[in-house]
Structures are given as C-alpha cells and as structure tokens.
N, C-alpha and C. Protein backbone atom coordinates (compact mmCIF):
# COMPACT_ATOMS: atom_id res chain seq x y z
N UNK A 1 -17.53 21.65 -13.89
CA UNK A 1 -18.27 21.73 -12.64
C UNK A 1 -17.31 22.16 -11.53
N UNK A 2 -17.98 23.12 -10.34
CA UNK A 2 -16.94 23.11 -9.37
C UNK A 2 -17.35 22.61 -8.50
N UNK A 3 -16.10 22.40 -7.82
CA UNK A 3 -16.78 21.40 -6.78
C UNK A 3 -16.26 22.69 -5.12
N UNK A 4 -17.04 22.39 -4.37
CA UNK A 4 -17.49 23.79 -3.55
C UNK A 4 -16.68 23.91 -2.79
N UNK A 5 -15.69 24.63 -1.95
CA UNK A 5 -14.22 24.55 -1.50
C UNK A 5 -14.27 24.02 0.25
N UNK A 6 -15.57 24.51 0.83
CA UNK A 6 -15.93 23.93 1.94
C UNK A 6 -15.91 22.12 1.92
N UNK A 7 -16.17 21.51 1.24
CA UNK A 7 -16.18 20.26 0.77
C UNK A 7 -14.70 19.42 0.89
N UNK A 8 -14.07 20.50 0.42
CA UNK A 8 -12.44 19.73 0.43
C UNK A 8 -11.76 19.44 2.14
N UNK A 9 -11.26 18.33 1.51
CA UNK A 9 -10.39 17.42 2.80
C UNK A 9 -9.52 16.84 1.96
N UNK A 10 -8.42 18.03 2.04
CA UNK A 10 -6.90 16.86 1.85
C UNK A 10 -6.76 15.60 2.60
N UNK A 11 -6.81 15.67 3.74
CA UNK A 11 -6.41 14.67 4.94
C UNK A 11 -7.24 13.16 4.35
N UNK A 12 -8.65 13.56 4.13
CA UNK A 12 -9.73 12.54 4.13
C UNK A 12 -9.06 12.17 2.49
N UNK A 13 -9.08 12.78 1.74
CA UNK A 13 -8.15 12.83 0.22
C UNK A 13 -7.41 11.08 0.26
N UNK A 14 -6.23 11.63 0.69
CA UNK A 14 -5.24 11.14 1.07
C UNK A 14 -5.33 9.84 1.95
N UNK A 15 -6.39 10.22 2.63
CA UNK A 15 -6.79 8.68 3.55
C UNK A 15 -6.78 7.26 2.68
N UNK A 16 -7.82 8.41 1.71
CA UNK A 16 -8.83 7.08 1.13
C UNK A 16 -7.76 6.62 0.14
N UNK A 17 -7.00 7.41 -0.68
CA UNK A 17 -6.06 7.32 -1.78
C UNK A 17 -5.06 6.12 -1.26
N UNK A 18 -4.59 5.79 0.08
CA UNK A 18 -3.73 5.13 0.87
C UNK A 18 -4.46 3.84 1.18
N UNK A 19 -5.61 4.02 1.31
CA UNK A 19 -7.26 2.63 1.11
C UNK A 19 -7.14 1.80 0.39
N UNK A 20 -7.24 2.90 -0.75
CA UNK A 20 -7.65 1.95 -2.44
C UNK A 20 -6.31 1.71 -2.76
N UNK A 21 -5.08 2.20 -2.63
CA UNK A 21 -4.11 1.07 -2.91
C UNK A 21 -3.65 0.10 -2.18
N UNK A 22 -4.40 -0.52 -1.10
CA UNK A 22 -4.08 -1.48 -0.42
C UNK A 22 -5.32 -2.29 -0.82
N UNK A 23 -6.46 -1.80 -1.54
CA UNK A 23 -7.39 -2.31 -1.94
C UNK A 23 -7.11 -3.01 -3.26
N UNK A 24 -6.32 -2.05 -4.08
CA UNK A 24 -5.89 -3.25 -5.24
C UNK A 24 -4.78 -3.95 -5.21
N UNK A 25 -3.80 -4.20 -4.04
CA UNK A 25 -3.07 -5.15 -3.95
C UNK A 25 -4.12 -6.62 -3.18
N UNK A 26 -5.16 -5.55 -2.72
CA UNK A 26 -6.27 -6.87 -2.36
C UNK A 26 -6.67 -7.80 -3.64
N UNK A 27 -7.15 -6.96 -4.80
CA UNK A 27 -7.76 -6.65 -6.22
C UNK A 27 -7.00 -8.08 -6.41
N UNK A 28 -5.24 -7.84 -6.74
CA UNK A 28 -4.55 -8.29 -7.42
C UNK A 28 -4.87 -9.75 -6.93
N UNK A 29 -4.79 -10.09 -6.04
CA UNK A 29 -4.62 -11.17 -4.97
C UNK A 29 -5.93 -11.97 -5.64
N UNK A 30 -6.86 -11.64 -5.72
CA UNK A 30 -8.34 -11.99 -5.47
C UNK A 30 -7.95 -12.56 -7.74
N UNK A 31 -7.88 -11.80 -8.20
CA UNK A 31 -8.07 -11.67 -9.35
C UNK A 31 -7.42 -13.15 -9.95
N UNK A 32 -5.97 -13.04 -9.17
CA UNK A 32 -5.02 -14.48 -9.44
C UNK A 32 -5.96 -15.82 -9.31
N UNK A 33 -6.86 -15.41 -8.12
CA UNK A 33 -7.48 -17.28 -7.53
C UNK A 33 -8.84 -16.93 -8.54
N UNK A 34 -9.24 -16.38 -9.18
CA UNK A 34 -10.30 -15.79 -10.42
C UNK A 34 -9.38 -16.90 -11.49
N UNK A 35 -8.56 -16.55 -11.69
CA UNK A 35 -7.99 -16.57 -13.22
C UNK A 35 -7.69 -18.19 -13.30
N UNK A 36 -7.70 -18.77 -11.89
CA UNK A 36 -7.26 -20.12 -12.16
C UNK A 36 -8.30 -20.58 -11.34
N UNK A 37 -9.37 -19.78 -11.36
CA UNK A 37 -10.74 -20.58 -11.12
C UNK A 37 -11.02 -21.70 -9.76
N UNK A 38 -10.45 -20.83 -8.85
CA UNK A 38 -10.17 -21.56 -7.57
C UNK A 38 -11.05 -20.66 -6.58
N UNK A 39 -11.84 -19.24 -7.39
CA UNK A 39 -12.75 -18.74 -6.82
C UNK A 39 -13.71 -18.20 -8.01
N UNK A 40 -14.77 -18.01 -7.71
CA UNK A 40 -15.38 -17.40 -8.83
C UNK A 40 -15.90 -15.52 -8.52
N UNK A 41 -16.57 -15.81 -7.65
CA UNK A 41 -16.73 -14.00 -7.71
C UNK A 41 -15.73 -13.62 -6.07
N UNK A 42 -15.61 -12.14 -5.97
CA UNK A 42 -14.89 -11.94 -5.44
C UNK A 42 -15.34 -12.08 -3.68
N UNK A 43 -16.85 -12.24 -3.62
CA UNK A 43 -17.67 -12.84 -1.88
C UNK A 43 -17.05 -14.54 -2.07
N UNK A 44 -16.77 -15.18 -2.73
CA UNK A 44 -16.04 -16.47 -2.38
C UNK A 44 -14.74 -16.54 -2.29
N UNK A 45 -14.10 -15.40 -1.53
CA UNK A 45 -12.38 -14.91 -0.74
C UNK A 45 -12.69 -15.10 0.22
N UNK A 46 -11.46 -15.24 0.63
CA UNK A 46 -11.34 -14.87 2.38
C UNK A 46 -10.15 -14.19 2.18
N UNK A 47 -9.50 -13.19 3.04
CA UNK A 47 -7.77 -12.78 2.90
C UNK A 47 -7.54 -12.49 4.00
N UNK A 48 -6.30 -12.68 4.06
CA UNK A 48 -5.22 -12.27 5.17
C UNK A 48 -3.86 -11.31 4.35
N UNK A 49 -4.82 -10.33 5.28
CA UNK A 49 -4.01 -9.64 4.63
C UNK A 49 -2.94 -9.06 5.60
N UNK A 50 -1.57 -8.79 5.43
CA UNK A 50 -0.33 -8.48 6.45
C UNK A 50 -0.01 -7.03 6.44
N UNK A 51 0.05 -6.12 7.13
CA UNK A 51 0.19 -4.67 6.69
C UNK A 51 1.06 -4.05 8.18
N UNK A 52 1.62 -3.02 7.72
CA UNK A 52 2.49 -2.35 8.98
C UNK A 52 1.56 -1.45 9.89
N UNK A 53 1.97 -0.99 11.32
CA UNK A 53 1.55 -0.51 11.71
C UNK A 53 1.04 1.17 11.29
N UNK A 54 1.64 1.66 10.55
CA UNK A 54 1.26 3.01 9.77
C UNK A 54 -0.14 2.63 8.97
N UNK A 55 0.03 1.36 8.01
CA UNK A 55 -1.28 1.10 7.40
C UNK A 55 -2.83 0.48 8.45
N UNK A 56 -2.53 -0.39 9.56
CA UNK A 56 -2.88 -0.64 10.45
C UNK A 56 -4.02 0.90 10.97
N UNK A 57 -3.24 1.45 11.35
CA UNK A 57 -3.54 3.10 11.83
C UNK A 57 -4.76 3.90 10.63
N UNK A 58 -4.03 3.78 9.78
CA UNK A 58 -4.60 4.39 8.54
C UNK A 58 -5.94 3.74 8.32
N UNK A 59 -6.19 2.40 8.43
CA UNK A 59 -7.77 1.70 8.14
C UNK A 59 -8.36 1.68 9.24
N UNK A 60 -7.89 2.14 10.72
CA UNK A 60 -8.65 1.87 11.36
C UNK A 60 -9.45 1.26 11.68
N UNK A 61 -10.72 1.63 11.81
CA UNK A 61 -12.23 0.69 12.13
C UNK A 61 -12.96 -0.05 10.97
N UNK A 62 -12.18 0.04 9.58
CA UNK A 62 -12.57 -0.06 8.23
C UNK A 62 -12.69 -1.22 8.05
N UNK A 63 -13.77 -1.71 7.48
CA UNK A 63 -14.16 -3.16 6.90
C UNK A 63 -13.29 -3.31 5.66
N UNK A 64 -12.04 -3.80 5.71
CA UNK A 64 -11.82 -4.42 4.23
C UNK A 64 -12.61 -5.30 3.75
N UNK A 65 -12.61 -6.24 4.45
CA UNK A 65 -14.03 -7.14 3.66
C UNK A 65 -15.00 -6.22 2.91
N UNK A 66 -15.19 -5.75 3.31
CA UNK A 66 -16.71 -4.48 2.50
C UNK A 66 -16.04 -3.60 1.61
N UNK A 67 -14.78 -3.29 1.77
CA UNK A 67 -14.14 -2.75 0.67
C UNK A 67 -13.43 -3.09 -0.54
N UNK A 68 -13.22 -4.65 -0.51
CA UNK A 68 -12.51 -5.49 -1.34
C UNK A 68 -14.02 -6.39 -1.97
N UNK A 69 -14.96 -6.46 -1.41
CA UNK A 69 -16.56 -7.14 -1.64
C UNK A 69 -15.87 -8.53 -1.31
N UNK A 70 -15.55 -9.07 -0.50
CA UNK A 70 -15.04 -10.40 0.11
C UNK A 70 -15.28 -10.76 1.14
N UNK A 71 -15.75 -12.14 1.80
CA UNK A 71 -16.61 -12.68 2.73
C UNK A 71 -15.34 -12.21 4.00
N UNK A 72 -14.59 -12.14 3.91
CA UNK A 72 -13.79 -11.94 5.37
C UNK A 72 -12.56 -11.31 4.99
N UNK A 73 -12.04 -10.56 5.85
CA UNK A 73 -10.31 -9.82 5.70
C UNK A 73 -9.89 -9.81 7.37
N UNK A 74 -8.33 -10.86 7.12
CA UNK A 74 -8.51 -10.72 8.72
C UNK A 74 -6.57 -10.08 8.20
N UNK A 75 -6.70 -9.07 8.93
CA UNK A 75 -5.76 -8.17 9.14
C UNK A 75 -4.50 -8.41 10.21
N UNK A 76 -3.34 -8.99 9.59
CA UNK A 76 -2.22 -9.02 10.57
C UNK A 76 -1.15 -7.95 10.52
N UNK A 77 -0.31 -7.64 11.59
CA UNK A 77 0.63 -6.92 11.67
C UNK A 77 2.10 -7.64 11.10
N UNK A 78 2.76 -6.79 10.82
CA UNK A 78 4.32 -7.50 10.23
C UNK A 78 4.99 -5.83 10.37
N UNK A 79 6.16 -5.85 10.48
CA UNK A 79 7.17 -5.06 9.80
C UNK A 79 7.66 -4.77 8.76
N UNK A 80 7.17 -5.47 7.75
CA UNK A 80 7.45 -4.69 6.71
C UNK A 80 6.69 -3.56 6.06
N UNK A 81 7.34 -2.91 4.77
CA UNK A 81 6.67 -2.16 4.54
C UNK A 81 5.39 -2.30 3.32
N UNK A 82 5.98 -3.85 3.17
CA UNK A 82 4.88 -4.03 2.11
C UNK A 82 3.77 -4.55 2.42
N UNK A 83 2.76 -4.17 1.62
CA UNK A 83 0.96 -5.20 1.92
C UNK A 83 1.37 -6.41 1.66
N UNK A 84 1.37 -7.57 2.45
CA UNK A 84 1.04 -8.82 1.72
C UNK A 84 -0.26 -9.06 1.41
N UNK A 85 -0.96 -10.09 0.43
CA UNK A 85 -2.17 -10.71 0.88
C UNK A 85 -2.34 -11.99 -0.05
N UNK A 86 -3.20 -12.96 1.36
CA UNK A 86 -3.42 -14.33 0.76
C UNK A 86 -4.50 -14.26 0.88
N UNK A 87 -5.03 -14.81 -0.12
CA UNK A 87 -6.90 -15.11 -1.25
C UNK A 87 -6.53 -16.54 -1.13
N UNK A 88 -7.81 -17.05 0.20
CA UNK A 88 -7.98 -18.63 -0.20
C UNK A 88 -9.55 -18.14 -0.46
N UNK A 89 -10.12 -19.58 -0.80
CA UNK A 89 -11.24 -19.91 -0.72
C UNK A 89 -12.12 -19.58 0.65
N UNK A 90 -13.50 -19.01 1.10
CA UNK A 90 -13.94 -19.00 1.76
C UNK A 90 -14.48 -19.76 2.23
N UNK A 91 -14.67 -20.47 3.99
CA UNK A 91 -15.30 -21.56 4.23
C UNK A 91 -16.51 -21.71 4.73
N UNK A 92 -17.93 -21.89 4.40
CA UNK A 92 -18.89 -22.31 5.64
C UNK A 92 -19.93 -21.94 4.40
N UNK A 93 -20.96 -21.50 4.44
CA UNK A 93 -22.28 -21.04 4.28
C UNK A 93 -22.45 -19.77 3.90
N UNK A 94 -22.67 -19.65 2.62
CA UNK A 94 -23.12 -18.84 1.62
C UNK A 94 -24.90 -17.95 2.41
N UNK A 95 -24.84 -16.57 2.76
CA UNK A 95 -25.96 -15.68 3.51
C UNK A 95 -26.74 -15.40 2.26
N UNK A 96 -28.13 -15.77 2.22
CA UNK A 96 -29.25 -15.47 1.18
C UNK A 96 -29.06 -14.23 1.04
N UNK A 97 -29.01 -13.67 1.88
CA UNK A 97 -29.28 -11.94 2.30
C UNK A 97 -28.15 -11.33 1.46
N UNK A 98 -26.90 -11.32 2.08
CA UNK A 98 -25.71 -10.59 1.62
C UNK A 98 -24.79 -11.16 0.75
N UNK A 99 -24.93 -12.61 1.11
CA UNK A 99 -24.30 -13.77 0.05
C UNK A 99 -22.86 -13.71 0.26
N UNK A 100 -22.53 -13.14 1.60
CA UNK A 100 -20.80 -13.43 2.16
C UNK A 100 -21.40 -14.72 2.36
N UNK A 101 -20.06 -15.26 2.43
CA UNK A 101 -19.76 -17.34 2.97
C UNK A 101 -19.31 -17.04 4.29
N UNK A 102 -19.30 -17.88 5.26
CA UNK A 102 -18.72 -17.58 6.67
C UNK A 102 -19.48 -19.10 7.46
N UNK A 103 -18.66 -19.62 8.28
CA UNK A 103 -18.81 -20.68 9.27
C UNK A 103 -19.87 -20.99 9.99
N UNK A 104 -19.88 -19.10 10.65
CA UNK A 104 -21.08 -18.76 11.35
C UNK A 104 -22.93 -18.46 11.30
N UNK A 105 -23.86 -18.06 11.33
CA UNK A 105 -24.40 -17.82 11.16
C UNK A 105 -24.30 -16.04 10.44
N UNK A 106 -25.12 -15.62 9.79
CA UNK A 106 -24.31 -14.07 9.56
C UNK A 106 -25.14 -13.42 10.56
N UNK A 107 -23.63 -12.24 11.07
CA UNK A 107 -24.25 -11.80 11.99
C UNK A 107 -25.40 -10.64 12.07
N UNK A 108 -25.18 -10.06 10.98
CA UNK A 108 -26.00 -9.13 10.41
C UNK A 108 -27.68 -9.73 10.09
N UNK A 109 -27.49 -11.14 9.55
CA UNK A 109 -28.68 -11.47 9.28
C UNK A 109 -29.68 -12.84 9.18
N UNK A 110 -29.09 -13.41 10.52
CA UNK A 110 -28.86 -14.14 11.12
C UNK A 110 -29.07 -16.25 10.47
C-alpha cells in the first residue's frame, strides 16, 4: 500500500515516536505495581512522572493520563535527562462513565 506523500510529517513522526517512549517507561512503571498486584488494571494508577524541560516542551498540552489509560499523570520538572516515574495506587472514586478514580467529582462527567 502507499501511503500518499502529502500525508507525511517527519516533525509530527518524530513527535509522537519521543511520546510513546516516555509512554512505555510509563508502561514499565504501571506494569511493576500489576505484577505485585498493588494495582489491577492500568485506570487504578496515578503517576508522577519527572521529565526535563525538552520532554516537558515536546508533550505539551498532552494528556498522559489518556495516553498511558491511567486515572491521573501529574508531570514534574527535574534536570535530568532521564524519565522518572512513580505508579501508586489511585485515590477517591471510581467514574461509572470513564471509570478513572479521582477525589473529585469527574470533571468531564460529573
């Protein structure tokens, strides 16, 4: 199949490619509190995840939560160059609707 040359975006390419591997150091994180059964699916996370300002830049306006399928991702800055991330347990109230956990009411659906 070809795929149609108007279509191509290195830039956007490359974005996402720089995404999904900060997405499976999310993966990894999430998978550990799986394996010792301290979470069961991956909407009962929460993470904090630590990332540099280049990666910062790079996700922009991006829901990790929605990209990792996890009730919350709260995003800190550090200097280094590596992703950290900590997978606890999520706290509050499980949403009928979307079935994230969260404290609050969800805001999406109320």
């Amino acid at each position: 199949m070809n795929f149609p040359k108007n279509f191509i975006n290195e830039d956007l390419s490359k974005k996402w490619f720089e995404i999904i591997k900060i997405r499976n150091v999310c993966n990894i994180s999430i998978e550990e509190k799986r394996a010792t059964k301290e979470i069961g699916s991956s909407l009962e996370a929460s993470l904090e995840i630590e990332m540099n300002e280049k990666n910062l830049e790079l996700i922009g306006n991006i829901d990790l939560a929605e990209i990792c399928i996890t009730s919350l991702a709260e995003i800190k800055k550090t200097n280094s160059n590596e992703t950290i991330v900590k997978t606890t347990k999520a706290k509050g109230d499980k949403c009928n609707v979307c079935w994230k956990i969260n404290t609050e009411p969800c805001p999406r659906h109320g």
